[in-house]
PDB file of N, CA and C in Angstrom:
ATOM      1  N   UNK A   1       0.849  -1.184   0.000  1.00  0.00           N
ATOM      2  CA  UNK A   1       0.000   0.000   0.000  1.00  0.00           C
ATOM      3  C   UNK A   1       0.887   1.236   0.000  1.00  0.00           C
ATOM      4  N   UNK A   2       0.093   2.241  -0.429  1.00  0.00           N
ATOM      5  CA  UNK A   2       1.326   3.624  -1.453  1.00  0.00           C
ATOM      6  C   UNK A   2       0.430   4.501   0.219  1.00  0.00           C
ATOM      7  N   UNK A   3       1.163   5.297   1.450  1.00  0.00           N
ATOM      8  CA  UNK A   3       0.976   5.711   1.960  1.00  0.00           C
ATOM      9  C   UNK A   3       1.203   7.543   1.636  1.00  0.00           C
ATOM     10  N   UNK A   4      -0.573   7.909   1.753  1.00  0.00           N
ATOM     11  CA  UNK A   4       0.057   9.617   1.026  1.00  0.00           C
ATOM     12  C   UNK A   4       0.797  10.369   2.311  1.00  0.00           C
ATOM     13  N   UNK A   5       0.746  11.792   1.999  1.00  0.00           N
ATOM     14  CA  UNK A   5       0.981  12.898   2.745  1.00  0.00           C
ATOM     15  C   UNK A   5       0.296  12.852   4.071  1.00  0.00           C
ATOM     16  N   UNK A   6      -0.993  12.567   3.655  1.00  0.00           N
ATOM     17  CA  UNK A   6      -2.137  13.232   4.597  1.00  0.00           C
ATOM     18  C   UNK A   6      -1.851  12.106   5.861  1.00  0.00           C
ATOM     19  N   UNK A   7      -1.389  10.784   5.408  1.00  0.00           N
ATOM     20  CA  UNK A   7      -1.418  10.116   6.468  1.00  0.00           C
ATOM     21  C   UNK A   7      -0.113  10.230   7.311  1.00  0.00           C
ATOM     22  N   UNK A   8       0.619  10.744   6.521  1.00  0.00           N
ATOM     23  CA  UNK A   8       2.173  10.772   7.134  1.00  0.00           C
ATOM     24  C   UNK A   8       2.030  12.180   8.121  1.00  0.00           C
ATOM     25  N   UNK A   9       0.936  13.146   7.883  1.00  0.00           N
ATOM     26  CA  UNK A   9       0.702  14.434   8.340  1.00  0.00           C
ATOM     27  C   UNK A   9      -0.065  14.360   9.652  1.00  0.00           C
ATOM     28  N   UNK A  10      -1.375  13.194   9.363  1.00  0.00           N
ATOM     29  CA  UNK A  10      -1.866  12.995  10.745  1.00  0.00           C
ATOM     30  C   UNK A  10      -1.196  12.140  11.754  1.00  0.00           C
ATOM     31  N   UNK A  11      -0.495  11.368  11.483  1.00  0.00           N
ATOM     32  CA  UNK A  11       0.542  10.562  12.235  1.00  0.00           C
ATOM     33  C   UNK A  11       1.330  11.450  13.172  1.00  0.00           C
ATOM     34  N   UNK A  12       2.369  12.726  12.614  1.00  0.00           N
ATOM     35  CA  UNK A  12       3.150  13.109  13.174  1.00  0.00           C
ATOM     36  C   UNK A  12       2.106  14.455  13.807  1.00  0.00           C
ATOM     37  N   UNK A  13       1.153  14.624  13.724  1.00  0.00           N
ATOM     38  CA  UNK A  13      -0.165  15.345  14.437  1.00  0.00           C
ATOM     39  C   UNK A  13       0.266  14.644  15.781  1.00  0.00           C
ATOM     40  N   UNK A  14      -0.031  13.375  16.041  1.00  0.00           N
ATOM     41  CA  UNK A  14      -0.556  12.405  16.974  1.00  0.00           C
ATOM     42  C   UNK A  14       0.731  12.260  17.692  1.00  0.00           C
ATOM     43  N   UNK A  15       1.732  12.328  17.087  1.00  0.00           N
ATOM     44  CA  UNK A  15       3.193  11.921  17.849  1.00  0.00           C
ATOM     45  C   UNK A  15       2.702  13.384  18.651  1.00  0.00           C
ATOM     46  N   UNK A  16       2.917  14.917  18.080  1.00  0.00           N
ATOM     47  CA  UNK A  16       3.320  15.706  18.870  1.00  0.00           C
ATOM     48  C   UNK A  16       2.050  15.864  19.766  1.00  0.00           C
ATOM     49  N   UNK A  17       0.999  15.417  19.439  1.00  0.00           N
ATOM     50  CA  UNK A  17      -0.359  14.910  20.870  1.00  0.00           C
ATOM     51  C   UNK A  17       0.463  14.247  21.927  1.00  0.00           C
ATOM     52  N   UNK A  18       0.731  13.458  21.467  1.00  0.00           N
ATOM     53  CA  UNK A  18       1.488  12.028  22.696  1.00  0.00           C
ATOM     54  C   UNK A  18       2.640  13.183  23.732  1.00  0.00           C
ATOM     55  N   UNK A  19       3.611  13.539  22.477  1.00  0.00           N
ATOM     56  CA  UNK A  19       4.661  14.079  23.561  1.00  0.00           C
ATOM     57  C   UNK A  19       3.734  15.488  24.120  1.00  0.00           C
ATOM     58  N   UNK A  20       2.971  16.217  24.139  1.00  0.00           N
ATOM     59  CA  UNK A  20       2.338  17.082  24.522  1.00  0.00           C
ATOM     60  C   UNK A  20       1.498  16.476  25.918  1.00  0.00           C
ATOM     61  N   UNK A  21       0.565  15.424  26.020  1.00  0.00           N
ATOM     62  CA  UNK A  21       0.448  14.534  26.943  1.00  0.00           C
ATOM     63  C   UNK A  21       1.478  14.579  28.048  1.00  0.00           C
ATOM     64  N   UNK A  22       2.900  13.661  27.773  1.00  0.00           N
ATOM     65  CA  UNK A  22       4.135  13.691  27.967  1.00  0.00           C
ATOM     66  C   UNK A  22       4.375  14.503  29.047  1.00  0.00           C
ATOM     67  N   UNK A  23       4.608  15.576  28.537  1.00  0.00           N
ATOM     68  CA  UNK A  23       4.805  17.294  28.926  1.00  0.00           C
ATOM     69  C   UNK A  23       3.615  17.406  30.501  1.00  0.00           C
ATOM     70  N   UNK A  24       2.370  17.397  29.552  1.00  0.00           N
ATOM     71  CA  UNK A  24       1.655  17.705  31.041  1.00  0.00           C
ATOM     72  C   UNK A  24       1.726  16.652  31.607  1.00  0.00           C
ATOM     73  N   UNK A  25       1.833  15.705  31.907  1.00  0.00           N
ATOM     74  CA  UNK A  25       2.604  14.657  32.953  1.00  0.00           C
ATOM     75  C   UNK A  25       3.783  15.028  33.726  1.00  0.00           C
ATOM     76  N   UNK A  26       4.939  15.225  32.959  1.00  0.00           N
ATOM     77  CA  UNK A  26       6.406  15.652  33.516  1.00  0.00           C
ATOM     78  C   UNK A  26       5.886  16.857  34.456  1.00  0.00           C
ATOM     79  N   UNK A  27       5.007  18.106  33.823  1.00  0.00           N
ATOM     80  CA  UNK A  27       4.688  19.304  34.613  1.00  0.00           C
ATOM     81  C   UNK A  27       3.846  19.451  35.925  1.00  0.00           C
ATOM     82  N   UNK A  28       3.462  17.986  35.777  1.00  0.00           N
ATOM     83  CA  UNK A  28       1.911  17.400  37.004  1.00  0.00           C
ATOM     84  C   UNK A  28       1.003  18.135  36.953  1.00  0.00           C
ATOM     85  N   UNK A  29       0.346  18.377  35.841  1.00  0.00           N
ATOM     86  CA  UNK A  29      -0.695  18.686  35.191  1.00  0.00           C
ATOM     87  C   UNK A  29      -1.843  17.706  35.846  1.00  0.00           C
ATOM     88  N   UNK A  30      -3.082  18.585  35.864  1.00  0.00           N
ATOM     89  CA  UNK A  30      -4.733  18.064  36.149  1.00  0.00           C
ATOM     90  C   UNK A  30      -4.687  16.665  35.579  1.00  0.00           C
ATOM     91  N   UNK A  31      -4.937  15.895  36.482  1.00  0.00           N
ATOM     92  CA  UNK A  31      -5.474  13.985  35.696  1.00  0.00           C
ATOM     93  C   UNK A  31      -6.515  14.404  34.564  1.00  0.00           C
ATOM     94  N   UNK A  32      -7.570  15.475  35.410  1.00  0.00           N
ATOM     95  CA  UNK A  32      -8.523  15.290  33.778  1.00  0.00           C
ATOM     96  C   UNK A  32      -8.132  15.833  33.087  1.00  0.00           C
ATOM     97  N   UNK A  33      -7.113  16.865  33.008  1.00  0.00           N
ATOM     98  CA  UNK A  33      -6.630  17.638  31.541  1.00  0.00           C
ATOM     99  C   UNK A  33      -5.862  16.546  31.221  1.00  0.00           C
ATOM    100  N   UNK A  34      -4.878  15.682  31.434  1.00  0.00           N
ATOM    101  CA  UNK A  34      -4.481  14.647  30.703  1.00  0.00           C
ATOM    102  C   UNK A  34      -5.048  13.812  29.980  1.00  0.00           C
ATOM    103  N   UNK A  35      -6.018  13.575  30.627  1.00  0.00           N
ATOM    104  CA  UNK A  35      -7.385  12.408  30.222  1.00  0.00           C
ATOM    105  C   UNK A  35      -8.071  13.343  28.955  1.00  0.00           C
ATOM    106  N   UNK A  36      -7.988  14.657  29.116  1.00  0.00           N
ATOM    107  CA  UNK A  36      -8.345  14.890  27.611  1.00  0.00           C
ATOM    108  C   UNK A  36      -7.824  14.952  26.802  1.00  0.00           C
ATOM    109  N   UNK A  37      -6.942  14.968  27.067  1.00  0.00           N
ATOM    110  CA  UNK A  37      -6.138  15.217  25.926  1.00  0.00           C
ATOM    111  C   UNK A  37      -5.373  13.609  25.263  1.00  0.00           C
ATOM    112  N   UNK A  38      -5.596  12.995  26.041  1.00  0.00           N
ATOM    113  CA  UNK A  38      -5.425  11.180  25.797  1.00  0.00           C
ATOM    114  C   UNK A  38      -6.825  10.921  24.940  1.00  0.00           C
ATOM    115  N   UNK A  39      -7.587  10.856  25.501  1.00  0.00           N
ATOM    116  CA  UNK A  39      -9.038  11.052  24.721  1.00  0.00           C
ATOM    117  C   UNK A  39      -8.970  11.414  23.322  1.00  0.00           C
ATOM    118  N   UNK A  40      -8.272  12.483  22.914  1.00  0.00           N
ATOM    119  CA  UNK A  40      -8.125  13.484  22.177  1.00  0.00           C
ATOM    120  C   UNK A  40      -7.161  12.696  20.981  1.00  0.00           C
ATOM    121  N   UNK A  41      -5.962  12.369  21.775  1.00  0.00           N
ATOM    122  CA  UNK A  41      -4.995  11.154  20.691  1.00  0.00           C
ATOM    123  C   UNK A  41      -5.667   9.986  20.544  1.00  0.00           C
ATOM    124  N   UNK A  42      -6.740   9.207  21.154  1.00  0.00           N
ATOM    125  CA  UNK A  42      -7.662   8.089  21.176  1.00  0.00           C
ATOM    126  C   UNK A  42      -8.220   8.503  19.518  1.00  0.00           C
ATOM    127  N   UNK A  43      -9.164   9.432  20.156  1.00  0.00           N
ATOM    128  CA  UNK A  43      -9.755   9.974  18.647  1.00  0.00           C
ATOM    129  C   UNK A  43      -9.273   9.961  17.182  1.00  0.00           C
ATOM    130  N   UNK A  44      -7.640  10.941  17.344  1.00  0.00           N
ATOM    131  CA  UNK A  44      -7.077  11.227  15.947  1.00  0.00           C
ATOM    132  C   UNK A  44      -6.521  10.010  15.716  1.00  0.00           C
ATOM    133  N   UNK A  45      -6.477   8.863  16.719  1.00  0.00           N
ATOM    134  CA  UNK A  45      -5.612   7.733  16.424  1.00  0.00           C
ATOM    135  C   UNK A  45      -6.763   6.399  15.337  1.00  0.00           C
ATOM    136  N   UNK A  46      -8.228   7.056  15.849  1.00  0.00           N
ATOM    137  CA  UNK A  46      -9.226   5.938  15.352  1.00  0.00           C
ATOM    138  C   UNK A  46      -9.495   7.126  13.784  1.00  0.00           C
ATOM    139  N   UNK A  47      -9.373   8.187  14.104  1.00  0.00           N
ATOM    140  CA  UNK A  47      -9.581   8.467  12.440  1.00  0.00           C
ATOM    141  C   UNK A  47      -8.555   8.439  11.286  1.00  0.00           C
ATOM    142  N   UNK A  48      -7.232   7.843  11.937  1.00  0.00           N
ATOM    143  CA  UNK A  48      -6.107   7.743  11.534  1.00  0.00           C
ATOM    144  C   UNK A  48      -6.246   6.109  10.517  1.00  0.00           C
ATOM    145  N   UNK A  49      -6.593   5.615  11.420  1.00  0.00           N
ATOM    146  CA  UNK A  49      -6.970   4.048  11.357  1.00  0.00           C
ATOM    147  C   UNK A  49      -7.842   3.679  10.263  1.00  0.00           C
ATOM    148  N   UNK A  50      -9.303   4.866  10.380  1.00  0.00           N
ATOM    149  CA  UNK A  50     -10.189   4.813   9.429  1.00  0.00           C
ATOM    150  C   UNK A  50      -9.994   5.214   7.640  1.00  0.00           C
ATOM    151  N   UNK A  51      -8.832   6.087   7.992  1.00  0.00           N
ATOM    152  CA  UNK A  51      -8.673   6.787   6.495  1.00  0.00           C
ATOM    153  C   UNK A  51      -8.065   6.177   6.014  1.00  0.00           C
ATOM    154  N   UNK A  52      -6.481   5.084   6.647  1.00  0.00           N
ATOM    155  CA  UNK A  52      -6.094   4.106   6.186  1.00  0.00           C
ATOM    156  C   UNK A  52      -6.642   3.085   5.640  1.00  0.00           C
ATOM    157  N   UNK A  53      -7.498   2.789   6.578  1.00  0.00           N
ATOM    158  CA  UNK A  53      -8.206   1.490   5.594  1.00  0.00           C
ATOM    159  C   UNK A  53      -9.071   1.867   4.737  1.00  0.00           C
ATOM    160  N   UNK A  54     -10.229   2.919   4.703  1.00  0.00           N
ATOM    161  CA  UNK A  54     -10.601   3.230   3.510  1.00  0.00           C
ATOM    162  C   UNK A  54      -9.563   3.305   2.336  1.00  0.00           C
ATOM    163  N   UNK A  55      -8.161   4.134   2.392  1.00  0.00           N
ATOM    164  CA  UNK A  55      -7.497   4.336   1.148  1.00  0.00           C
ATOM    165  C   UNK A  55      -6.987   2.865   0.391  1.00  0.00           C
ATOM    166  N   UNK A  56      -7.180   1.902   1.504  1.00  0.00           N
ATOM    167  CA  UNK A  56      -6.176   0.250   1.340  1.00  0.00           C
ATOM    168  C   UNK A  56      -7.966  -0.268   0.561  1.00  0.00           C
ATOM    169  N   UNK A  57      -8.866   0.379   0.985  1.00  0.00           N
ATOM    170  CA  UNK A  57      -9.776  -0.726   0.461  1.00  0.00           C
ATOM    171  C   UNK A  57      -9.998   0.235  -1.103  1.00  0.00           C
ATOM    172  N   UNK A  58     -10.205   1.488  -1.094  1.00  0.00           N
ATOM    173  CA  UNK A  58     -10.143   2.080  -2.433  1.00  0.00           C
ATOM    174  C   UNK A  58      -9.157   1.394  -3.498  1.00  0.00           C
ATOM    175  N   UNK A  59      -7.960   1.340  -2.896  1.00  0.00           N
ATOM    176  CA  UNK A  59      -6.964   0.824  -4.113  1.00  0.00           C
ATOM    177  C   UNK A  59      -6.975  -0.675  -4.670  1.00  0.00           C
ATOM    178  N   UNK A  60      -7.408  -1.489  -3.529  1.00  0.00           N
ATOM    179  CA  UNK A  60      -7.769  -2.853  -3.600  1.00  0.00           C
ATOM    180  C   UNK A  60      -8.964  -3.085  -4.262  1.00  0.00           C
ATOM    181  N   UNK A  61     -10.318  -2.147  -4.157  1.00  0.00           N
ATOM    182  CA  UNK A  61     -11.554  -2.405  -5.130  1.00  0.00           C
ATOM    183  C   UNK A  61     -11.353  -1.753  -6.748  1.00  0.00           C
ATOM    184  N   UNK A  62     -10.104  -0.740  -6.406  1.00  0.00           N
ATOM    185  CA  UNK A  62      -9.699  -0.790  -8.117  1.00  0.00           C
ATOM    186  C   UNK A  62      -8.969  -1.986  -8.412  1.00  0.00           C
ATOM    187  N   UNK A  63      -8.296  -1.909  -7.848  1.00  0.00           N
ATOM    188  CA  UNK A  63      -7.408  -3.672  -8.591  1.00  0.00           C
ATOM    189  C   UNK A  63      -8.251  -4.685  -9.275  1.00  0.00           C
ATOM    190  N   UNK A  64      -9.493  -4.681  -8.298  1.00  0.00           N
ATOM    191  CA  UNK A  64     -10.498  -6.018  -8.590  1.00  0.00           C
ATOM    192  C   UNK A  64     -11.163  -5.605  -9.760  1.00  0.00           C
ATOM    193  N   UNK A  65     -11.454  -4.617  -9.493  1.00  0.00           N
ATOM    194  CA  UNK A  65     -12.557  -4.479 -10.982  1.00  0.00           C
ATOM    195  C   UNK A  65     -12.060  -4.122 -11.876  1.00  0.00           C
ATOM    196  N   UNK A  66     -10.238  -4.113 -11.934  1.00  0.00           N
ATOM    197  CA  UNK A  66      -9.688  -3.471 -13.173  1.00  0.00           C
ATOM    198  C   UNK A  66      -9.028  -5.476 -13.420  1.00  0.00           C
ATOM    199  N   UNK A  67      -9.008  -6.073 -12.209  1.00  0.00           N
ATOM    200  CA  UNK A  67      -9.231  -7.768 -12.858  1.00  0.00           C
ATOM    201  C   UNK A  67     -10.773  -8.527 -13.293  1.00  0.00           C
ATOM    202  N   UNK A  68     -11.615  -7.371 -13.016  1.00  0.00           N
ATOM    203  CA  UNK A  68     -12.968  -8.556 -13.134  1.00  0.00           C
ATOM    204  C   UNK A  68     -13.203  -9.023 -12.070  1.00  0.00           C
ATOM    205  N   UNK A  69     -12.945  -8.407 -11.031  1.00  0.00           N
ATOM    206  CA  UNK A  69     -13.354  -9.718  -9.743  1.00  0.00           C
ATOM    207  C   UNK A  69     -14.804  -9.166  -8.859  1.00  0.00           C
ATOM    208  N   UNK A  70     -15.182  -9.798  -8.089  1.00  0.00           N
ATOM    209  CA  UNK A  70     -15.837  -9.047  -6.798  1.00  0.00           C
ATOM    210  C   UNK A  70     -14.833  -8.665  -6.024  1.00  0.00           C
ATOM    211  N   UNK A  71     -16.404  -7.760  -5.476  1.00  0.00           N
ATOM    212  CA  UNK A  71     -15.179  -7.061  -4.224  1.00  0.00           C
ATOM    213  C   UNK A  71     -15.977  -7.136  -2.611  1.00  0.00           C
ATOM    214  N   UNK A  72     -17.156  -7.665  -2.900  1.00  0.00           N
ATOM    215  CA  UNK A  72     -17.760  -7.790  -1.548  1.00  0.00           C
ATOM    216  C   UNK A  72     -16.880  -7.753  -0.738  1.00  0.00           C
ATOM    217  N   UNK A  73     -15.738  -9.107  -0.791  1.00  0.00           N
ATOM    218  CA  UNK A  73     -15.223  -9.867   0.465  1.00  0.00           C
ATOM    219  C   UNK A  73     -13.917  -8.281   1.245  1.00  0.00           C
ATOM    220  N   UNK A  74     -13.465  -7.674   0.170  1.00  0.00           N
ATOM    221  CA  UNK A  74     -12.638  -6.786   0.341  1.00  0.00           C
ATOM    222  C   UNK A  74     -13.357  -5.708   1.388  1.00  0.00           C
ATOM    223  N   UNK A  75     -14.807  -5.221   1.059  1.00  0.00           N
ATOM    224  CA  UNK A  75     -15.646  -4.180   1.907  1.00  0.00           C
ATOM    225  C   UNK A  75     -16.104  -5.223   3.206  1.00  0.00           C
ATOM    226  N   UNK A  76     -16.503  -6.466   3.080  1.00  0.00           N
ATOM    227  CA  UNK A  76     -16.503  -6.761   4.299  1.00  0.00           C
ATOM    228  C   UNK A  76     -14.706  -7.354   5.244  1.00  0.00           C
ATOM    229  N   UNK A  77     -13.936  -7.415   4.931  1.00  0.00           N
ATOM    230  CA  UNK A  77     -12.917  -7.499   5.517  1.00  0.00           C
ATOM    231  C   UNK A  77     -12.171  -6.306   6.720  1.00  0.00           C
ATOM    232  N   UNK A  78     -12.813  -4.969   5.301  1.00  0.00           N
ATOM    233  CA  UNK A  78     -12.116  -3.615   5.686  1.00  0.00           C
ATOM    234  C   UNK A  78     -12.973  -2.994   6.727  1.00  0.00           C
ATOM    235  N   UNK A  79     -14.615  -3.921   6.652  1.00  0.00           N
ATOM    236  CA  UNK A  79     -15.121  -3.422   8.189  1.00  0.00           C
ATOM    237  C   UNK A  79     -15.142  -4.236   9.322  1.00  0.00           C
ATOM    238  N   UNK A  80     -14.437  -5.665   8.992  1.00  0.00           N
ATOM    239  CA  UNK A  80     -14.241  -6.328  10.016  1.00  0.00           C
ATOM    240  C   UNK A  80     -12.559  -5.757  10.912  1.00  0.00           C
ATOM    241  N   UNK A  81     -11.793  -5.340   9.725  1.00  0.00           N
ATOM    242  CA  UNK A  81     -10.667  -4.648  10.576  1.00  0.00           C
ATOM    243  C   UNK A  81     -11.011  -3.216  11.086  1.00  0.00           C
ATOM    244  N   UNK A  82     -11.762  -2.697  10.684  1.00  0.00           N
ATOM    245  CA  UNK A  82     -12.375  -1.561  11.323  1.00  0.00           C
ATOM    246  C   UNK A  82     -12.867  -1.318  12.796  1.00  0.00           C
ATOM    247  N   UNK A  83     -14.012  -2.886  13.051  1.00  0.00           N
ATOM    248  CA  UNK A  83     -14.434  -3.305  14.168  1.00  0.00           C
ATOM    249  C   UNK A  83     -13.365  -3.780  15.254  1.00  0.00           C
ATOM    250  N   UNK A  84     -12.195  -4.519  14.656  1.00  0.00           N
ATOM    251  CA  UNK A  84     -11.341  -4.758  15.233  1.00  0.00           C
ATOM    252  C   UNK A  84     -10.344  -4.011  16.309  1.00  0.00           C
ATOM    253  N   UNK A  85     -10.058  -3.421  15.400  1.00  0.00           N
ATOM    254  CA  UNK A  85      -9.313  -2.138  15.790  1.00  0.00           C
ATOM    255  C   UNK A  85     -10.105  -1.512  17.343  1.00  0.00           C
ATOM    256  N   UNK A  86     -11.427  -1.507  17.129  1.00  0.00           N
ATOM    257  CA  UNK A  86     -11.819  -0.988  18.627  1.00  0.00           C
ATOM    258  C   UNK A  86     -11.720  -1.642  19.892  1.00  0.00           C
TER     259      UNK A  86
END
């Protein structure tokens, strides 16, 4: 799988979430301001997850239909790793 920009962009989003986390830890920062902001990398980490596999199942349902194939099994796979993931 050909990984774009956007994913290489929200990734390093999420790193500087984590070490920001990090930070208010080291500083002994509020438990619930941590907790939101964990929450917060929870989030960008499941829409991170989601755009990946949509782009892996986009390129994979072109493959198929540029072989002739179905693709059911591909859309149900990409929401069984979807489900997974949680």
């Amino acid at each position: 799988m050909n990984y774009d920009d956007n994913v290489v962009r929200r990734l390093k989003r999420l790193e500087g979430q984590v070490r920001g986390v990090l930070n208010m830890m080291e500083e002994g920062k509020n438990c619930k301001d941590v907790v939101a902001q964990l929450s917060a990398v929870r989030s960008a980490t499941d829409k991170a997850m989601a755009y990946i596999v949509a782009m892996n199942l986009e390129q994979c349902i072109l493959e198929e239909h540029a072989k002739g194939n179905e693709t059911g099994t591909l859309v149900k796979e990409a929401v069984e790793l979807l489900i997974k993931s949680r």
